[in-house]
PDB file of N, CA and C in Angstrom:
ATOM      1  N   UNK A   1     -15.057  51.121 255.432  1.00  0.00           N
ATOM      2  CA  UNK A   1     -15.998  51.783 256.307  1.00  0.00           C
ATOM      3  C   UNK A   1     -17.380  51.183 256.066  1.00  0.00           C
ATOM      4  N   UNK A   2     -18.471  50.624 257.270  1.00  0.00           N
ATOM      5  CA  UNK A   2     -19.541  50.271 256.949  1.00  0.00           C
ATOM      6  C   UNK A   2     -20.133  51.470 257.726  1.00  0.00           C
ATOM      7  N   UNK A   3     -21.375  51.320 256.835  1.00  0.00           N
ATOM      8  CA  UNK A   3     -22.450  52.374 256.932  1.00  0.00           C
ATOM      9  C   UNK A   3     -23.283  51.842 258.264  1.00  0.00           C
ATOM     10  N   UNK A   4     -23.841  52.315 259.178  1.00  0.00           N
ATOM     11  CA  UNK A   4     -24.992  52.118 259.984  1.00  0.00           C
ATOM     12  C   UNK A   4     -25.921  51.143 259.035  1.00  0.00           C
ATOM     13  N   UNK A   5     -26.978  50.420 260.103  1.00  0.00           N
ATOM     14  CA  UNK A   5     -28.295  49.812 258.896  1.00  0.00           C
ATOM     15  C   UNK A   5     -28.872  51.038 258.759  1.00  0.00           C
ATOM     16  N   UNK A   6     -29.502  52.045 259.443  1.00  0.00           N
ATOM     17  CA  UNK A   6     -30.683  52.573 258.681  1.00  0.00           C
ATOM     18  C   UNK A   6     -29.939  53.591 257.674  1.00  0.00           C
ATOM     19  N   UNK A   7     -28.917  54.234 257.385  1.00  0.00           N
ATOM     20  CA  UNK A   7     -28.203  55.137 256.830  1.00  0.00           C
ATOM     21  C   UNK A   7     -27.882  54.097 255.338  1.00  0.00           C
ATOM     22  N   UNK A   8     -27.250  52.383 255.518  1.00  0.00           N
ATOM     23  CA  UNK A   8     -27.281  51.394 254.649  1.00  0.00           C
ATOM     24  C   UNK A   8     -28.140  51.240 254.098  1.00  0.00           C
ATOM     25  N   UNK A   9     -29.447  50.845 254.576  1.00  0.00           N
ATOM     26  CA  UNK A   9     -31.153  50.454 253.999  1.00  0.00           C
ATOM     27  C   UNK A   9     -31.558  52.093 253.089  1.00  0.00           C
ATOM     28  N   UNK A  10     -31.223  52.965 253.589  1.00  0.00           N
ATOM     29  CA  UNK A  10     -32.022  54.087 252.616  1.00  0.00           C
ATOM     30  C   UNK A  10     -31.156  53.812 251.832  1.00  0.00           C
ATOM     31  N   UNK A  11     -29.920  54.447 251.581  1.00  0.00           N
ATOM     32  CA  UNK A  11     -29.035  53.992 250.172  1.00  0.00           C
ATOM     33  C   UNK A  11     -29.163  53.225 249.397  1.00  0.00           C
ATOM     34  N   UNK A  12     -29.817  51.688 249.929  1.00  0.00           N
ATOM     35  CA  UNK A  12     -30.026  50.145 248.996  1.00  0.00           C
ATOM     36  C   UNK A  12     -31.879  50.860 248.496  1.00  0.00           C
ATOM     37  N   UNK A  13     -32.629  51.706 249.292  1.00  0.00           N
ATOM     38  CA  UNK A  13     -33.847  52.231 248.735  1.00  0.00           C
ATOM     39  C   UNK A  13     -33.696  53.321 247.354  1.00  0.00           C
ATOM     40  N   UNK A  14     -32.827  54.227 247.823  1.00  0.00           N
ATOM     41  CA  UNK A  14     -32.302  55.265 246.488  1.00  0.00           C
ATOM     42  C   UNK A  14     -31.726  54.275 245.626  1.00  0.00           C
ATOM     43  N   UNK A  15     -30.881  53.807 245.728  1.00  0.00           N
ATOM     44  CA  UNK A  15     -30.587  52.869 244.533  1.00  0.00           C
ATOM     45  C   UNK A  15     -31.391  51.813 243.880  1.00  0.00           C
ATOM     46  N   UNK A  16     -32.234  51.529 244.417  1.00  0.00           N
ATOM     47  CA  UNK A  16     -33.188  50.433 244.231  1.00  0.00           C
ATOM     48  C   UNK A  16     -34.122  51.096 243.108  1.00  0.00           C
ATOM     49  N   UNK A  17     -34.542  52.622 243.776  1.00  0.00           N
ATOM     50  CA  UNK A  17     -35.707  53.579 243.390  1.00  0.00           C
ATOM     51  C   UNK A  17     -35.016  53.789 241.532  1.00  0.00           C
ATOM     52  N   UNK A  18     -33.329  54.579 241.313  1.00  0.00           N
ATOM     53  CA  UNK A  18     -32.775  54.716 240.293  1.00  0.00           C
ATOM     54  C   UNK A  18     -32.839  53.930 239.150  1.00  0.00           C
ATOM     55  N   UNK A  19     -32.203  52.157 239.264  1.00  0.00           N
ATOM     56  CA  UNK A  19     -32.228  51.517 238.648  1.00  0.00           C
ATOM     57  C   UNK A  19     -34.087  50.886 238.290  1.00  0.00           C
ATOM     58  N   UNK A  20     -35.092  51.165 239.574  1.00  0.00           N
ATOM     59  CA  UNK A  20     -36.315  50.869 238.750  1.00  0.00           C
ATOM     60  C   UNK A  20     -36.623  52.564 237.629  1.00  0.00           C
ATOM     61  N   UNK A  21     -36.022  53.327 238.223  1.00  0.00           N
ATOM     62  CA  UNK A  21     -36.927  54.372 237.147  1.00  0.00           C
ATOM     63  C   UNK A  21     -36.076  54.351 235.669  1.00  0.00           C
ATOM     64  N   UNK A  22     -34.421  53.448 235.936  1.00  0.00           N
ATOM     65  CA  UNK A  22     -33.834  53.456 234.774  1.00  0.00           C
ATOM     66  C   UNK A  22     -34.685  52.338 233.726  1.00  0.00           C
ATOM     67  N   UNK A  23     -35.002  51.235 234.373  1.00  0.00           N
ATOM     68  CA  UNK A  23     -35.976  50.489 233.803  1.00  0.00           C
ATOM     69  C   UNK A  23     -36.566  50.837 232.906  1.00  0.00           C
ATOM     70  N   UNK A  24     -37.241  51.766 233.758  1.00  0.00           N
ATOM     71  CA  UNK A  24     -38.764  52.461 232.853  1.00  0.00           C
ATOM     72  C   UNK A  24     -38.641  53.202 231.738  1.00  0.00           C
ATOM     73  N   UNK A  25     -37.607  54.012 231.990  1.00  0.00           N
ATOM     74  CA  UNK A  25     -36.607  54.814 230.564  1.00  0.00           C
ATOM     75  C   UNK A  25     -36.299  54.142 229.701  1.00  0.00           C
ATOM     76  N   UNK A  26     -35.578  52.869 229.418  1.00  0.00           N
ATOM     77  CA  UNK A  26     -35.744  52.256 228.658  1.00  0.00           C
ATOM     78  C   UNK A  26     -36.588  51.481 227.783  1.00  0.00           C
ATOM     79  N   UNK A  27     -37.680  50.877 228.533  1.00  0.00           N
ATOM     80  CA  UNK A  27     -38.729  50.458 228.162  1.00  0.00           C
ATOM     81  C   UNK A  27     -39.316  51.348 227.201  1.00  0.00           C
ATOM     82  N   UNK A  28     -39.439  52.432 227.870  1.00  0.00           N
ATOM     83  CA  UNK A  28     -40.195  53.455 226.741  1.00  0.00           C
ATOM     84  C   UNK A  28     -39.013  54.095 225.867  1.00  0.00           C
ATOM     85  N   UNK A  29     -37.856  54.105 225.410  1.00  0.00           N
ATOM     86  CA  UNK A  29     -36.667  53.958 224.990  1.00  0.00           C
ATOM     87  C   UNK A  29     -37.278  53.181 223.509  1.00  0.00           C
ATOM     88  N   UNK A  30     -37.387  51.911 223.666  1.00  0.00           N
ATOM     89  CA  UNK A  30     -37.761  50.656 223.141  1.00  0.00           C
ATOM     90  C   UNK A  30     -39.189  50.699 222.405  1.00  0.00           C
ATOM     91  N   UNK A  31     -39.933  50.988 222.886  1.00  0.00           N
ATOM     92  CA  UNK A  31     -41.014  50.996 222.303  1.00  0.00           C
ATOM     93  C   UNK A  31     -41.470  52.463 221.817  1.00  0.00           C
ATOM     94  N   UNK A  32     -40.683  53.574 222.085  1.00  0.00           N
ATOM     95  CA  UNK A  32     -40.611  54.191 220.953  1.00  0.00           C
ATOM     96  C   UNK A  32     -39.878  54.228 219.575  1.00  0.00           C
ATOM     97  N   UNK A  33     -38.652  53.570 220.002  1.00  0.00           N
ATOM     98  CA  UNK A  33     -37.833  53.614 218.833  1.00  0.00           C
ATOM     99  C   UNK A  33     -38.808  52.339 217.867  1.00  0.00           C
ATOM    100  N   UNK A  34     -39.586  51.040 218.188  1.00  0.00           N
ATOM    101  CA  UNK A  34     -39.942  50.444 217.787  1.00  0.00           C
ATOM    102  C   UNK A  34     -41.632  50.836 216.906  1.00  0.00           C
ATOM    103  N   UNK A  35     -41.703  52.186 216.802  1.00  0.00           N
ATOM    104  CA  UNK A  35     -42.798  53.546 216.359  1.00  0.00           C
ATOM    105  C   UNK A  35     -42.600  53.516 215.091  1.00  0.00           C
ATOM    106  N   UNK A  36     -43.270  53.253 214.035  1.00  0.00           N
ATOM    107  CA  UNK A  36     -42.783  53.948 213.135  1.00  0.00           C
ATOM    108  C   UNK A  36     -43.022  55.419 212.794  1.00  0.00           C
ATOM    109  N   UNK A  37     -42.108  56.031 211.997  1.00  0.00           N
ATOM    110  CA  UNK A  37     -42.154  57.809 211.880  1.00  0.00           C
ATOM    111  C   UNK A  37     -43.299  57.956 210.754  1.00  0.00           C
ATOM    112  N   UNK A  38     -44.231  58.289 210.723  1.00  0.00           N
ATOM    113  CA  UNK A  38     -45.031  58.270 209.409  1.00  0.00           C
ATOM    114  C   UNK A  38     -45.122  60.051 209.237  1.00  0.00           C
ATOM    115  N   UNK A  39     -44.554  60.858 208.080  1.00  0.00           N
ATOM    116  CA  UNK A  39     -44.523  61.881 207.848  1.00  0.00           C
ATOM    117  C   UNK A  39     -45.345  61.976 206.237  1.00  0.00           C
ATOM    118  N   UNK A  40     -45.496  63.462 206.443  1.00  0.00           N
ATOM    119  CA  UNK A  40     -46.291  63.850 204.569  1.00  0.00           C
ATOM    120  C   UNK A  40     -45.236  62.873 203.437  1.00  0.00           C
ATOM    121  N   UNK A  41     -43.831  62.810 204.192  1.00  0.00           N
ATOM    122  CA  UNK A  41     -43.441  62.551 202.700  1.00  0.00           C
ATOM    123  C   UNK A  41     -44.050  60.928 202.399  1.00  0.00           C
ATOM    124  N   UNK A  42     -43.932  59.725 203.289  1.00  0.00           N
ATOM    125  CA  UNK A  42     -44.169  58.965 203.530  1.00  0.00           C
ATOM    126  C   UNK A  42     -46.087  58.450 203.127  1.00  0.00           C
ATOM    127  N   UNK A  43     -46.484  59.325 203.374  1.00  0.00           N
ATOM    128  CA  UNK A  43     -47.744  59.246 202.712  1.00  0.00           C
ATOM    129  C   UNK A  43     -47.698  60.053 200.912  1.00  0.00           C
ATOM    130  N   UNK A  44     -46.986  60.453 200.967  1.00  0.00           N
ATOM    131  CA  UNK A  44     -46.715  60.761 199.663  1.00  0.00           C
ATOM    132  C   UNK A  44     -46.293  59.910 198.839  1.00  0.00           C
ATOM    133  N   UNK A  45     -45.503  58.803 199.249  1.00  0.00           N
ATOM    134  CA  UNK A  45     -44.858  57.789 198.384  1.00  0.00           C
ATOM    135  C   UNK A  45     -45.441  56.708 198.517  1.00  0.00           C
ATOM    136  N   UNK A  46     -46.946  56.487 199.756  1.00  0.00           N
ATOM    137  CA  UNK A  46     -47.796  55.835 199.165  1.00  0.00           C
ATOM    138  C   UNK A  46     -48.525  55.877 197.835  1.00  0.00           C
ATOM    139  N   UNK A  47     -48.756  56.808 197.319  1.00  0.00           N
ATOM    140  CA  UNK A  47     -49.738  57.516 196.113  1.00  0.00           C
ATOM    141  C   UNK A  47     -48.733  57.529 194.658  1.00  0.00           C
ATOM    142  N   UNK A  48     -47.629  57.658 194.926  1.00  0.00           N
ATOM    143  CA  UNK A  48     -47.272  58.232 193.587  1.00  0.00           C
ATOM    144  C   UNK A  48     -46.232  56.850 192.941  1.00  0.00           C
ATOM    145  N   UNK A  49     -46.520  56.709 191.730  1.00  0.00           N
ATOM    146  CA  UNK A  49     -46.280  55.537 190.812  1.00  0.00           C
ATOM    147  C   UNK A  49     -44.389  56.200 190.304  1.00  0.00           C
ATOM    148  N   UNK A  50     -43.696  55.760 189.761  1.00  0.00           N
ATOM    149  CA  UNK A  50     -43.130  56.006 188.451  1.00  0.00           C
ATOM    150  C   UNK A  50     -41.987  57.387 188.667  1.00  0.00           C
ATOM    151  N   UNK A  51     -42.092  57.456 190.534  1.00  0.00           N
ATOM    152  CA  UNK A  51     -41.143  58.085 190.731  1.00  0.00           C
ATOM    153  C   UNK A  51     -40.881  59.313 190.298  1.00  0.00           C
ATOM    154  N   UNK A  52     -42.666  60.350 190.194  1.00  0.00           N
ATOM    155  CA  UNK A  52     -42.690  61.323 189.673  1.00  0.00           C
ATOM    156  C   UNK A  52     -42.857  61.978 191.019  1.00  0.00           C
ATOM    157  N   UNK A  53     -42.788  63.602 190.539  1.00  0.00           N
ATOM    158  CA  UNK A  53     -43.155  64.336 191.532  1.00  0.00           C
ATOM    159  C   UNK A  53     -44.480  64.824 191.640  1.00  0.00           C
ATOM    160  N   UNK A  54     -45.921  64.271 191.255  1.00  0.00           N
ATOM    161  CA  UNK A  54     -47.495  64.320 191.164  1.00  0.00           C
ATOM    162  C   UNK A  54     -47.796  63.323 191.510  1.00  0.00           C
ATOM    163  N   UNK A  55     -48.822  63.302 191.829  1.00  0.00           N
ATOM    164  CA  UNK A  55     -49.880  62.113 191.807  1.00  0.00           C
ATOM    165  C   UNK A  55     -50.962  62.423 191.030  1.00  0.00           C
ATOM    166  N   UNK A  56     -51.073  61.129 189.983  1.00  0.00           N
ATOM    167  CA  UNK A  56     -52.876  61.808 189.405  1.00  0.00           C
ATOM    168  C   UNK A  56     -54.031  60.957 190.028  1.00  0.00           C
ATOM    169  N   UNK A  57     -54.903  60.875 189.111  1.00  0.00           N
ATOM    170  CA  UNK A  57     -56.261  60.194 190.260  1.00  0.00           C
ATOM    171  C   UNK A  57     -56.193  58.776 189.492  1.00  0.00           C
ATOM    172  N   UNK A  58     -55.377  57.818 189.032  1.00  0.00           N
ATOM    173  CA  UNK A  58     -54.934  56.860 188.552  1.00  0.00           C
ATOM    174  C   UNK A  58     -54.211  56.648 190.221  1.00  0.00           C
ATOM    175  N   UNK A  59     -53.020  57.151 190.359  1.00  0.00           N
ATOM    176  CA  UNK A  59     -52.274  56.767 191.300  1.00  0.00           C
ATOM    177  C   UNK A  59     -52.380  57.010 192.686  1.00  0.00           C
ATOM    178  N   UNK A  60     -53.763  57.910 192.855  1.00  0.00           N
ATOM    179  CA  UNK A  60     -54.334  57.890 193.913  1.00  0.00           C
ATOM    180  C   UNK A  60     -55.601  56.851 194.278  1.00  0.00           C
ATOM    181  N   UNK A  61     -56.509  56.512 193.137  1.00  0.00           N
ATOM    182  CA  UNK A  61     -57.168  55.039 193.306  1.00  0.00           C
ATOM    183  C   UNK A  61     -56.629  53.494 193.486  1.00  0.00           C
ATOM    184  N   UNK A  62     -55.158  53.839 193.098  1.00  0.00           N
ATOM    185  CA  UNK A  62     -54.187  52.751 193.186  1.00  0.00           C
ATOM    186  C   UNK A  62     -53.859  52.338 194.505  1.00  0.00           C
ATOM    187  N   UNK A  63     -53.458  53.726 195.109  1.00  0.00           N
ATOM    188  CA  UNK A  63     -52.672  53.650 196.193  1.00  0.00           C
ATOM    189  C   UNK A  63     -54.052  53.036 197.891  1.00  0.00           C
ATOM    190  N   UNK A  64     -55.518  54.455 197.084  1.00  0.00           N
ATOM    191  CA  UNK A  64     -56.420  54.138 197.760  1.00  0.00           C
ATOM    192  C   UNK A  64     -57.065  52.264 198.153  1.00  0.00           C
ATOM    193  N   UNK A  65     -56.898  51.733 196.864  1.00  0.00           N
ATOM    194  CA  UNK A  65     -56.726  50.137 196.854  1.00  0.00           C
ATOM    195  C   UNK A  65     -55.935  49.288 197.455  1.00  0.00           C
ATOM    196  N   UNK A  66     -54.639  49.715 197.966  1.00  0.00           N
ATOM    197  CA  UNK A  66     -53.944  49.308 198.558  1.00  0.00           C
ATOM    198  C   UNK A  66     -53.899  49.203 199.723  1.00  0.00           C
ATOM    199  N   UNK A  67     -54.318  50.165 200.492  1.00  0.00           N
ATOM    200  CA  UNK A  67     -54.922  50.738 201.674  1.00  0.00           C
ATOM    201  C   UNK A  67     -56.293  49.746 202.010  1.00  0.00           C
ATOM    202  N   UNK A  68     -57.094  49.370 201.103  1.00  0.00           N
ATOM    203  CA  UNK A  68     -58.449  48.327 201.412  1.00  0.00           C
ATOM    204  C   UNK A  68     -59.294  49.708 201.459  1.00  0.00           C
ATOM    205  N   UNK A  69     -59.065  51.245 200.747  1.00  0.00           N
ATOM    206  CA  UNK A  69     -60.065  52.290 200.992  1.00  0.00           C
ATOM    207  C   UNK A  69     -60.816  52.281 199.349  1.00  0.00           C
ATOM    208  N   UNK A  70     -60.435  51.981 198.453  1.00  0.00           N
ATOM    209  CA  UNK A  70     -60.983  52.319 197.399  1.00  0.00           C
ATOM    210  C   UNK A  70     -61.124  50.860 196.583  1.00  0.00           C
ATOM    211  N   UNK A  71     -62.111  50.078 196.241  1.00  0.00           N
ATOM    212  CA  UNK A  71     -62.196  49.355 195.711  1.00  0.00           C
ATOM    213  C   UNK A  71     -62.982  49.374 194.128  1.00  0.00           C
ATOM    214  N   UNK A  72     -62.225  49.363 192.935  1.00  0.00           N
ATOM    215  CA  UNK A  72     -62.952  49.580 192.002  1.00  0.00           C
ATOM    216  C   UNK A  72     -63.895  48.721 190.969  1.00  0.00           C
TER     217      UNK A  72
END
């Protein structure tokens, strides 16, 4: 069965419209997954040495140095 053109042409437009907005989903798909997650704990294991559960102000001038924030 063929479709009429103008009944054909909208269908090739809806489909056209789908696969560009699937595009776009992905894209941003992609460049979120390519985000990194930065959480408290993650800034936490910037600071702390020796695999303790503290940080003192040794391992916070350390960490601050590392960063280019604290230069001693």
């Amino acid at each position: 069965m063929r479709l009429p053109y103008p009944e054909a042409y909208s269908y090739a437009q809806v489909l056209a419209e789908v696969i560009r907005r699937d595009n776009i989903v992905e894209e941003q798909k992609v460049r979120l997954a390519a985000c990194s997650d930065f959480n408290l704990y993650d800034a936490f294991a910037t600071f702390v040495r020796f695999n303790r559960s503290y940080i003192d102000i040794a391992d916070l001038q350390t960490g601050l140095d590392k960063l280019g924030v604290y230069k001693p």
